[in-house]
C-alpha atoms as a PDB file:
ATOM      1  CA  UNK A   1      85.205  51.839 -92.432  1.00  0.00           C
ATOM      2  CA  UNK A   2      86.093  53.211 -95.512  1.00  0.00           C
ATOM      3  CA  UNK A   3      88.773  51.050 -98.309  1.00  0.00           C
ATOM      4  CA  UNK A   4      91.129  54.041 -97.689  1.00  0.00           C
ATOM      5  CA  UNK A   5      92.547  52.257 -94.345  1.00  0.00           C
ATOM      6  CA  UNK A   6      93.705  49.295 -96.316  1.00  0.00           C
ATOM      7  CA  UNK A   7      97.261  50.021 -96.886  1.00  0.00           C
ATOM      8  CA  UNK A   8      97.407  48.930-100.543  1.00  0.00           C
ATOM      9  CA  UNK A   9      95.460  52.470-101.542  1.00  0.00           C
ATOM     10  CA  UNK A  10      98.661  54.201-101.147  1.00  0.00           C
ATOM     11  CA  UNK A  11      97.577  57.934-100.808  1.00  0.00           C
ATOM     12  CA  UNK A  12      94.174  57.446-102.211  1.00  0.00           C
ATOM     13  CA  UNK A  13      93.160  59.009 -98.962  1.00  0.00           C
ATOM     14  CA  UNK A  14      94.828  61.694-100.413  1.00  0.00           C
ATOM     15  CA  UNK A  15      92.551  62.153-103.316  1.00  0.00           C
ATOM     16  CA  UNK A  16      89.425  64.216-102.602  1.00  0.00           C
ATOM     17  CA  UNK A  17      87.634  60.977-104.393  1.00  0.00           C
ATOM     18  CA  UNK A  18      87.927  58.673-101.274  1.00  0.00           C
ATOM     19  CA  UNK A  19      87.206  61.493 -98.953  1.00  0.00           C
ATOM     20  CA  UNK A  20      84.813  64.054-100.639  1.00  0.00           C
ATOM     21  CA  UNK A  21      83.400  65.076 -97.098  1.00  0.00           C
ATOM     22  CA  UNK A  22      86.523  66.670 -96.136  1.00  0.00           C
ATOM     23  CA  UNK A  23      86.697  70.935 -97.661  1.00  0.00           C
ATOM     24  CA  UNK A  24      89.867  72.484 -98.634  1.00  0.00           C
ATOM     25  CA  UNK A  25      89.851  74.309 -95.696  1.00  0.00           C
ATOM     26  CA  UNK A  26      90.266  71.250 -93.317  1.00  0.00           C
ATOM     27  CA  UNK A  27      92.879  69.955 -95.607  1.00  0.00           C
ATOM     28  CA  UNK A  28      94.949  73.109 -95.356  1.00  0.00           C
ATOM     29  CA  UNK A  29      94.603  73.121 -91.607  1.00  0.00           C
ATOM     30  CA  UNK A  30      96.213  69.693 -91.557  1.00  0.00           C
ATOM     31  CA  UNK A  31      99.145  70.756 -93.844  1.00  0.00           C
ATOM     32  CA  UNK A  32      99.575  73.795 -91.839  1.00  0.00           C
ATOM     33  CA  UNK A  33     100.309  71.890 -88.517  1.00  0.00           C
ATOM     34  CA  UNK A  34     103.389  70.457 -87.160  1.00  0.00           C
ATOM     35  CA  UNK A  35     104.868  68.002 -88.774  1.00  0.00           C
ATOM     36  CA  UNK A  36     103.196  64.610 -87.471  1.00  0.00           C
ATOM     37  CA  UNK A  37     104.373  65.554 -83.795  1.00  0.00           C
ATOM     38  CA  UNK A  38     102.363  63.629 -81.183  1.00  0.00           C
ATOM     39  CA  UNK A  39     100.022  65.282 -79.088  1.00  0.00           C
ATOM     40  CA  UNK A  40     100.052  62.898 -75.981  1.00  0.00           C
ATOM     41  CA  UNK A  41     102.783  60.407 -76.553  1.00  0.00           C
ATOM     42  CA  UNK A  42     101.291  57.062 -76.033  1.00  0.00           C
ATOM     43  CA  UNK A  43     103.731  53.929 -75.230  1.00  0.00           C
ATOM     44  CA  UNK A  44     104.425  51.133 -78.024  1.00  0.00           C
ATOM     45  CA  UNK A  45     102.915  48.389 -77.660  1.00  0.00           C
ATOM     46  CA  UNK A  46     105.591  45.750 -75.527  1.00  0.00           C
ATOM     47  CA  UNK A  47     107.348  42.426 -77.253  1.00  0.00           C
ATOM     48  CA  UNK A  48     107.484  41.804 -80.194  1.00  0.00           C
ATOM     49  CA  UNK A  49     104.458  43.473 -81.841  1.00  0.00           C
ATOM     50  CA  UNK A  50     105.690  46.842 -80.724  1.00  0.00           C
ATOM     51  CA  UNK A  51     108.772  47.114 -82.305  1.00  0.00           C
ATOM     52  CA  UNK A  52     106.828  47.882 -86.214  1.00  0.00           C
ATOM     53  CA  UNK A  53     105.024  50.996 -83.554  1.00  0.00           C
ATOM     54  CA  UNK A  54     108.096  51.800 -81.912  1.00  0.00           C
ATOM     55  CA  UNK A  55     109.930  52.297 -85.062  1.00  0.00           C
ATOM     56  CA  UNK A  56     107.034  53.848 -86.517  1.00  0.00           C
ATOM     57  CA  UNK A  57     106.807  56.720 -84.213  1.00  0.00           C
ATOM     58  CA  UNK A  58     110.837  57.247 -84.548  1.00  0.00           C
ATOM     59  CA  UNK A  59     110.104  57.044 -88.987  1.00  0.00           C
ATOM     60  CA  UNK A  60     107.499  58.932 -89.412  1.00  0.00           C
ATOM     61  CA  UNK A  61     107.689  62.310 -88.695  1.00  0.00           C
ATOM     62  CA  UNK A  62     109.072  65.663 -90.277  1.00  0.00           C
ATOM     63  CA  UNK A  63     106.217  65.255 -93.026  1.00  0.00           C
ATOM     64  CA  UNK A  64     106.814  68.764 -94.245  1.00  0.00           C
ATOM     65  CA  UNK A  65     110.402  68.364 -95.240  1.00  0.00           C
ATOM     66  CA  UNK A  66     110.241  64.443 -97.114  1.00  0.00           C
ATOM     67  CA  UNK A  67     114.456  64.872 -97.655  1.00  0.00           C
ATOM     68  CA  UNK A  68     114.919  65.353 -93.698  1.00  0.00           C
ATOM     69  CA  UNK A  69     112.211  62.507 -92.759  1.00  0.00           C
ATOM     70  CA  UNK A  70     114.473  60.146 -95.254  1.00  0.00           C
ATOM     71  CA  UNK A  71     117.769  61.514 -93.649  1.00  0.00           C
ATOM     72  CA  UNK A  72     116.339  60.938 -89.974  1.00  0.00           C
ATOM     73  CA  UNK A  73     115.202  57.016 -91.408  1.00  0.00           C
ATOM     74  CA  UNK A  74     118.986  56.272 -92.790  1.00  0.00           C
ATOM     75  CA  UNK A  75     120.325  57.838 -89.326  1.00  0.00           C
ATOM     76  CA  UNK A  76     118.032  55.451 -87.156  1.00  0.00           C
ATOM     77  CA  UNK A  77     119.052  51.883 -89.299  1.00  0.00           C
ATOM     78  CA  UNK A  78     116.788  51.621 -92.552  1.00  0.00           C
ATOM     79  CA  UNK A  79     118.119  51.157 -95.435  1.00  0.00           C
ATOM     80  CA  UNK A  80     116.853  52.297 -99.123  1.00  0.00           C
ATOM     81  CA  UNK A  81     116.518  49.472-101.248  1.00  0.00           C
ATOM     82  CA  UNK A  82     114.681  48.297-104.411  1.00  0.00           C
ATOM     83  CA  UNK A  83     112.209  45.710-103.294  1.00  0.00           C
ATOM     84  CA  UNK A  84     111.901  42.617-105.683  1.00  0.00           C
ATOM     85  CA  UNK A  85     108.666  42.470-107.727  1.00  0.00           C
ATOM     86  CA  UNK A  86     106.955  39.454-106.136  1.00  0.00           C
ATOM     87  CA  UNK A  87     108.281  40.480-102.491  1.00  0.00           C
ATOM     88  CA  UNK A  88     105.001  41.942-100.849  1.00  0.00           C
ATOM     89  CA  UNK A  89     106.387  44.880-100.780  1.00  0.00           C
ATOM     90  CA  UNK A  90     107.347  44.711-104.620  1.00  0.00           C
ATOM     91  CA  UNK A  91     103.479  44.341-105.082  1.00  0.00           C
ATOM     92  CA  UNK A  92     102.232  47.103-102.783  1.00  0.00           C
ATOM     93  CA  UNK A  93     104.678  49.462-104.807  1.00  0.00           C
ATOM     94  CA  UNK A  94     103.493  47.863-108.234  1.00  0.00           C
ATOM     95  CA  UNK A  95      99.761  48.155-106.753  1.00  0.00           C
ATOM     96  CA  UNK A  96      99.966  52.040-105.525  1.00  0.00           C
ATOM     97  CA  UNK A  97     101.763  52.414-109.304  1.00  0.00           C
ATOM     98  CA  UNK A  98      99.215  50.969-111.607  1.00  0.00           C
ATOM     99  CA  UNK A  99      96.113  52.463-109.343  1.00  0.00           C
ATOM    100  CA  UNK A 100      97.243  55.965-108.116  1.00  0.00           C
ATOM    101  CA  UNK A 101      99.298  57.586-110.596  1.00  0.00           C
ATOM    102  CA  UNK A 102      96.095  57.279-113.587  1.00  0.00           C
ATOM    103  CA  UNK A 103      94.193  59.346-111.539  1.00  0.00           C
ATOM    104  CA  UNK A 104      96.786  61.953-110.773  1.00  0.00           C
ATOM    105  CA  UNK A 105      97.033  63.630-113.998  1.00  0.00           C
ATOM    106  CA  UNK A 106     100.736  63.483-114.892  1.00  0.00           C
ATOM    107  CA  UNK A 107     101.135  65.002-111.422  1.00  0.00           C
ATOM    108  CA  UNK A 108     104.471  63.647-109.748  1.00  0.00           C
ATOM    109  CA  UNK A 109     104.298  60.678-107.566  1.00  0.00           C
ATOM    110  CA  UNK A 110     107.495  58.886-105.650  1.00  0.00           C
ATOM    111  CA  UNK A 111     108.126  56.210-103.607  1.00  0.00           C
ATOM    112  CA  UNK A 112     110.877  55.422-101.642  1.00  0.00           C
ATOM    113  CA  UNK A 113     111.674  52.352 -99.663  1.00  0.00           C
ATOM    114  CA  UNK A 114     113.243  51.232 -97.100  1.00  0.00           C
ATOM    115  CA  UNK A 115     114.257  47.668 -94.758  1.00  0.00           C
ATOM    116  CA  UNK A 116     115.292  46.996 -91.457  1.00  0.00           C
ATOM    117  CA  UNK A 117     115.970  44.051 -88.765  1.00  0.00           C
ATOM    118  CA  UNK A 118     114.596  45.156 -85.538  1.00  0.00           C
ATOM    119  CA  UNK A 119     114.276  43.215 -82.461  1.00  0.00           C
ATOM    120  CA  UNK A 120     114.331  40.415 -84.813  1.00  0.00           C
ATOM    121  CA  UNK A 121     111.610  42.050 -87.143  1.00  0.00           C
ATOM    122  CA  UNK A 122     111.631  42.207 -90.644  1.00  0.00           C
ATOM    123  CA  UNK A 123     110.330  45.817 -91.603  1.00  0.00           C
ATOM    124  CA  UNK A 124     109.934  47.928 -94.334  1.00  0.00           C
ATOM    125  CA  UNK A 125     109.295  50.863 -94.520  1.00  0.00           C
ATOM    126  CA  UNK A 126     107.632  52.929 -97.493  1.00  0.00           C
ATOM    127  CA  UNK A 127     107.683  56.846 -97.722  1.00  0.00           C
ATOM    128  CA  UNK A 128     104.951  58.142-100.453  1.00  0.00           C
ATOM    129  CA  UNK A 129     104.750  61.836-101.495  1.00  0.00           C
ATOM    130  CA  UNK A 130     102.826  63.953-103.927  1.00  0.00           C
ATOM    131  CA  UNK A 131     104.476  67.233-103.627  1.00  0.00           C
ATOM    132  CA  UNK A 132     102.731  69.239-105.880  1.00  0.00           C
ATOM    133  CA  UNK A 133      98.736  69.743-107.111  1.00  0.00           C
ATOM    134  CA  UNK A 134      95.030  70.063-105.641  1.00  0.00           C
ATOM    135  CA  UNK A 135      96.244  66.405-104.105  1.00  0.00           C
ATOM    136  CA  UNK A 136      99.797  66.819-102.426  1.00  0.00           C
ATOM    137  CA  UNK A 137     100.298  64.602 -99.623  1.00  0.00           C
ATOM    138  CA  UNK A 138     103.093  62.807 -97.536  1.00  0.00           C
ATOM    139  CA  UNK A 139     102.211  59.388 -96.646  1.00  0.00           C
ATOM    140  CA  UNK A 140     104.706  57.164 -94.523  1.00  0.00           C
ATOM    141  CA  UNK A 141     104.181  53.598 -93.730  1.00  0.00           C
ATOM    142  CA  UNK A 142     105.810  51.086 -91.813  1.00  0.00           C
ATOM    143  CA  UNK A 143     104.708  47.172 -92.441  1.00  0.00           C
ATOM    144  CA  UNK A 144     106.110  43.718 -90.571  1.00  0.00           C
ATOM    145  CA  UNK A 145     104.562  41.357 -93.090  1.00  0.00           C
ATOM    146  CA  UNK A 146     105.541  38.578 -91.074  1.00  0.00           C
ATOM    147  CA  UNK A 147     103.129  39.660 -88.042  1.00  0.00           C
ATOM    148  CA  UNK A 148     100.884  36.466 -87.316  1.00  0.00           C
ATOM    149  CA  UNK A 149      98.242  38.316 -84.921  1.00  0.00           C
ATOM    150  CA  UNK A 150      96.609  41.797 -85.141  1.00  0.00           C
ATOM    151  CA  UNK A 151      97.200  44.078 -82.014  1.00  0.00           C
ATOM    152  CA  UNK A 152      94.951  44.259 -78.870  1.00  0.00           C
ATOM    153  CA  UNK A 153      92.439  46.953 -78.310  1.00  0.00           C
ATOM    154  CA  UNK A 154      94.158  47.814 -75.318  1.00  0.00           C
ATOM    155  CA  UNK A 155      97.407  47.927 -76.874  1.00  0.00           C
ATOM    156  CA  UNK A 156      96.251  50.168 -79.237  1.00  0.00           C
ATOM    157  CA  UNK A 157      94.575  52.615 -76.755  1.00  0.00           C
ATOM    158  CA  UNK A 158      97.910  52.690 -74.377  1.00  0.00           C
ATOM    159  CA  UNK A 159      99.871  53.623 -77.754  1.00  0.00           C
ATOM    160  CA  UNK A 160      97.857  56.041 -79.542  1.00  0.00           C
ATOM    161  CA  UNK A 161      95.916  57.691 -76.426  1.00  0.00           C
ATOM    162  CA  UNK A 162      93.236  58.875 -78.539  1.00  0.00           C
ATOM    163  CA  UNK A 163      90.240  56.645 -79.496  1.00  0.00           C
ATOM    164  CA  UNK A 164      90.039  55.581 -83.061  1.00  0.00           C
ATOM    165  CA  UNK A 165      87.336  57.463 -85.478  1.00  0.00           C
ATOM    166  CA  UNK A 166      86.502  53.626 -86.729  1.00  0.00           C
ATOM    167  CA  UNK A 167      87.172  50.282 -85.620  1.00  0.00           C
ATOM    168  CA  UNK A 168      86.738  47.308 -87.913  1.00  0.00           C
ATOM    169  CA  UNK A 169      86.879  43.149 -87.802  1.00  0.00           C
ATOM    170  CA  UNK A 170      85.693  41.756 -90.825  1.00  0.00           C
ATOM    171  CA  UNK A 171      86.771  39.529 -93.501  1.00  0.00           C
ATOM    172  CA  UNK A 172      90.128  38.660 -92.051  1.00  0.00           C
ATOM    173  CA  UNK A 173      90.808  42.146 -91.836  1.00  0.00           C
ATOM    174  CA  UNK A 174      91.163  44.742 -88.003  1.00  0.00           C
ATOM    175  CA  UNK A 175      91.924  47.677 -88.338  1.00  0.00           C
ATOM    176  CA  UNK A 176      91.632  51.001 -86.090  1.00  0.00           C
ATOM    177  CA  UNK A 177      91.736  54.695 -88.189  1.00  0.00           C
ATOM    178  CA  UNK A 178      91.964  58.655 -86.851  1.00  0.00           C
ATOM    179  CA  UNK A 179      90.684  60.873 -89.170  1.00  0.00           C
ATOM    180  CA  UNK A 180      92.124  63.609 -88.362  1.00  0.00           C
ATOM    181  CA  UNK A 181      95.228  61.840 -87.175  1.00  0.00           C
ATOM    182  CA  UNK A 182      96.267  61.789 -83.042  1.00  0.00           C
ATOM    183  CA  UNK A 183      99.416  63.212 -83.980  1.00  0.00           C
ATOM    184  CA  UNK A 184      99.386  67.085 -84.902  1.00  0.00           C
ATOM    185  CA  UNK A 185      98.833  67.769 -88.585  1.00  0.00           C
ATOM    186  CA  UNK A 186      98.349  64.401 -89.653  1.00  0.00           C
ATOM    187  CA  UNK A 187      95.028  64.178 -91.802  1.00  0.00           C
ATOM    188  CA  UNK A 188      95.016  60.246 -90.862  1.00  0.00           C
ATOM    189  CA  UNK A 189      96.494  57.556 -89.363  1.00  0.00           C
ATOM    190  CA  UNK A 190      95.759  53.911 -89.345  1.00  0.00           C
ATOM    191  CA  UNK A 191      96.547  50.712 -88.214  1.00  0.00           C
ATOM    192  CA  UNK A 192      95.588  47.391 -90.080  1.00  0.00           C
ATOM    193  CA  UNK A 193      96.186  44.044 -89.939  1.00  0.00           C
ATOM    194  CA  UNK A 194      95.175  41.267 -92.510  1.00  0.00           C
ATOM    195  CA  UNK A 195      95.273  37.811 -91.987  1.00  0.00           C
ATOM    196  CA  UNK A 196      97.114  35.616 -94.858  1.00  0.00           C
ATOM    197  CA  UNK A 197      93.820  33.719 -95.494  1.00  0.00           C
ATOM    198  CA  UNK A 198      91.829  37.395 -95.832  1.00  0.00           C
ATOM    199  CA  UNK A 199      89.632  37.268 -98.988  1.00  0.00           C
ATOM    200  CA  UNK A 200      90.891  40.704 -99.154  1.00  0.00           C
ATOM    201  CA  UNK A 201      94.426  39.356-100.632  1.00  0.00           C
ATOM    202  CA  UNK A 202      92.811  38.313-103.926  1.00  0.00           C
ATOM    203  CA  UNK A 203      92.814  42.059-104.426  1.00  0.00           C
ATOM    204  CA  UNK A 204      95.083  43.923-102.625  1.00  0.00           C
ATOM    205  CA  UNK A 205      98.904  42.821-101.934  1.00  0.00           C
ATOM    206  CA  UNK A 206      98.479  43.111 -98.061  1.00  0.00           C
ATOM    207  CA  UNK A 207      99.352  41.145 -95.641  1.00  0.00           C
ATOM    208  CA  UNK A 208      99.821  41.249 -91.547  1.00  0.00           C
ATOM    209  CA  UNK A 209     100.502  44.240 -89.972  1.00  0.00           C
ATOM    210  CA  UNK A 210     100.501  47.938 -91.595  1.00  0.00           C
ATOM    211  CA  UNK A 211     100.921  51.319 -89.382  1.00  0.00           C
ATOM    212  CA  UNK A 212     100.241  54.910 -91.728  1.00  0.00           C
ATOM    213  CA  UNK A 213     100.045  58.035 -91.117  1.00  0.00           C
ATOM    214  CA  UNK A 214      99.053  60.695 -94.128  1.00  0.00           C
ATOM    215  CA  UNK A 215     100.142  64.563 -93.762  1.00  0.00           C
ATOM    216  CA  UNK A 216      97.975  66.691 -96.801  1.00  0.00           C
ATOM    217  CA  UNK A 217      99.633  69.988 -97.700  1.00  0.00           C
ATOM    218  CA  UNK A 218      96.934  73.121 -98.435  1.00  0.00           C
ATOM    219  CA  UNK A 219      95.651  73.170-101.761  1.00  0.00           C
ATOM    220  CA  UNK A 220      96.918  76.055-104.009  1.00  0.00           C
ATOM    221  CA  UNK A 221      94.498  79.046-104.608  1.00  0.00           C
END
């Protein structure tokens, strides 16, 4: 499985440097589709552990418009807020800042971020965009930090109803990645969760459970 499906690498999957297989073509088909609707609409996963993919699937969606998929997160609960520095999502933010934007170019890059209690979960949401350039891409994210165990294969399966493109259990990390994404127009999505004693964490600022989904817009001519 490929770094790209940690979620610290915010939109490095958009950058044709972590996916060089993938033409311009393919990458204009997925930002001509619609909008991160699902094709099949699986279930969320039930207690606890579903309510990060239940509120995921409400988030994340309306990829081409970034101001309406913001609008439609305030409507359903989350509130924007600036996270503090040493808060994990503080470092994911300072992370995606220090090792995306170099290789962008002076090409815009925002984050926005967002928190909400949910069936007694502690989420946060992140929405990353770069809306213009040979790399523009919508990335939305939705993290419980606090999750102590990674999902079930079959839990996974009933939700998404498409089998992952890779599967992965290794160094304290599981993760499961579509590429292209079970949801129409999404170029990927991912789910990954890393254990708090992952040697992964002397790296990245990740930690238990992260759900993305990236949405690439076509490449100018």
């Amino acid at each position: 499985m490929k770094t790209k499906l940690i979620p610290g690498c915010v939109l490095l999957a958009a950058l044709s440097a972590c996916n060089p297989s993938q033409t311009s073509n393919e990458v204009a088909e997925s930002g001509r589709a619609s909008n991160g609707q699902q094709r099949a609409r699986g279930t969320a996963p039930a207690g606890s552990e579903g309510v990060a993919f239940a509120e995921y699937d409400q988030a994340c969606r309306n990829f081409e418009n970034v101001g309406q998929m913001k609008a439609g997160a305030m409507a359903a609960g989350w509130h924007a807020y600036e996270p503090e520095a040493r808060s994990h999502a503080g470092q994911l933010l300072r992370f995606s800042d220090t090792n995306v934007r170099p290789r962008l170019n002076g090409a815009q890059f925002d984050n926005w971020a967002y928190r909400k209690n949910a069936g007694g979960r502690e989420l946060v949401l992140i929405i990353s965009q770069i809306p213009t350039g040979p790399a523009s891409a919508t990335e939305c994210r939705v993290f419980d930090f606090a999750a102590v165990a990674p999902p079930t294969d079959a839990a996974i399966a009933t939700w998404a109803g498409a089998a992952p493109s890779d599967r992965v259990a290794e160094h304290g990390l599981t993760g499961w990645e579509w590429t292209p994404g079970f949801r129409d127009g999404l170029a990927e999505q991912s789910v990954v969760y890393v254990e708090r004693n992952s040697p992964l964490r002397q790296e990245l600022p990740v930690v238990g459970l992260g759900i993305t989904a990236v949405h690439r817009s076509a490449s100018p001519n």
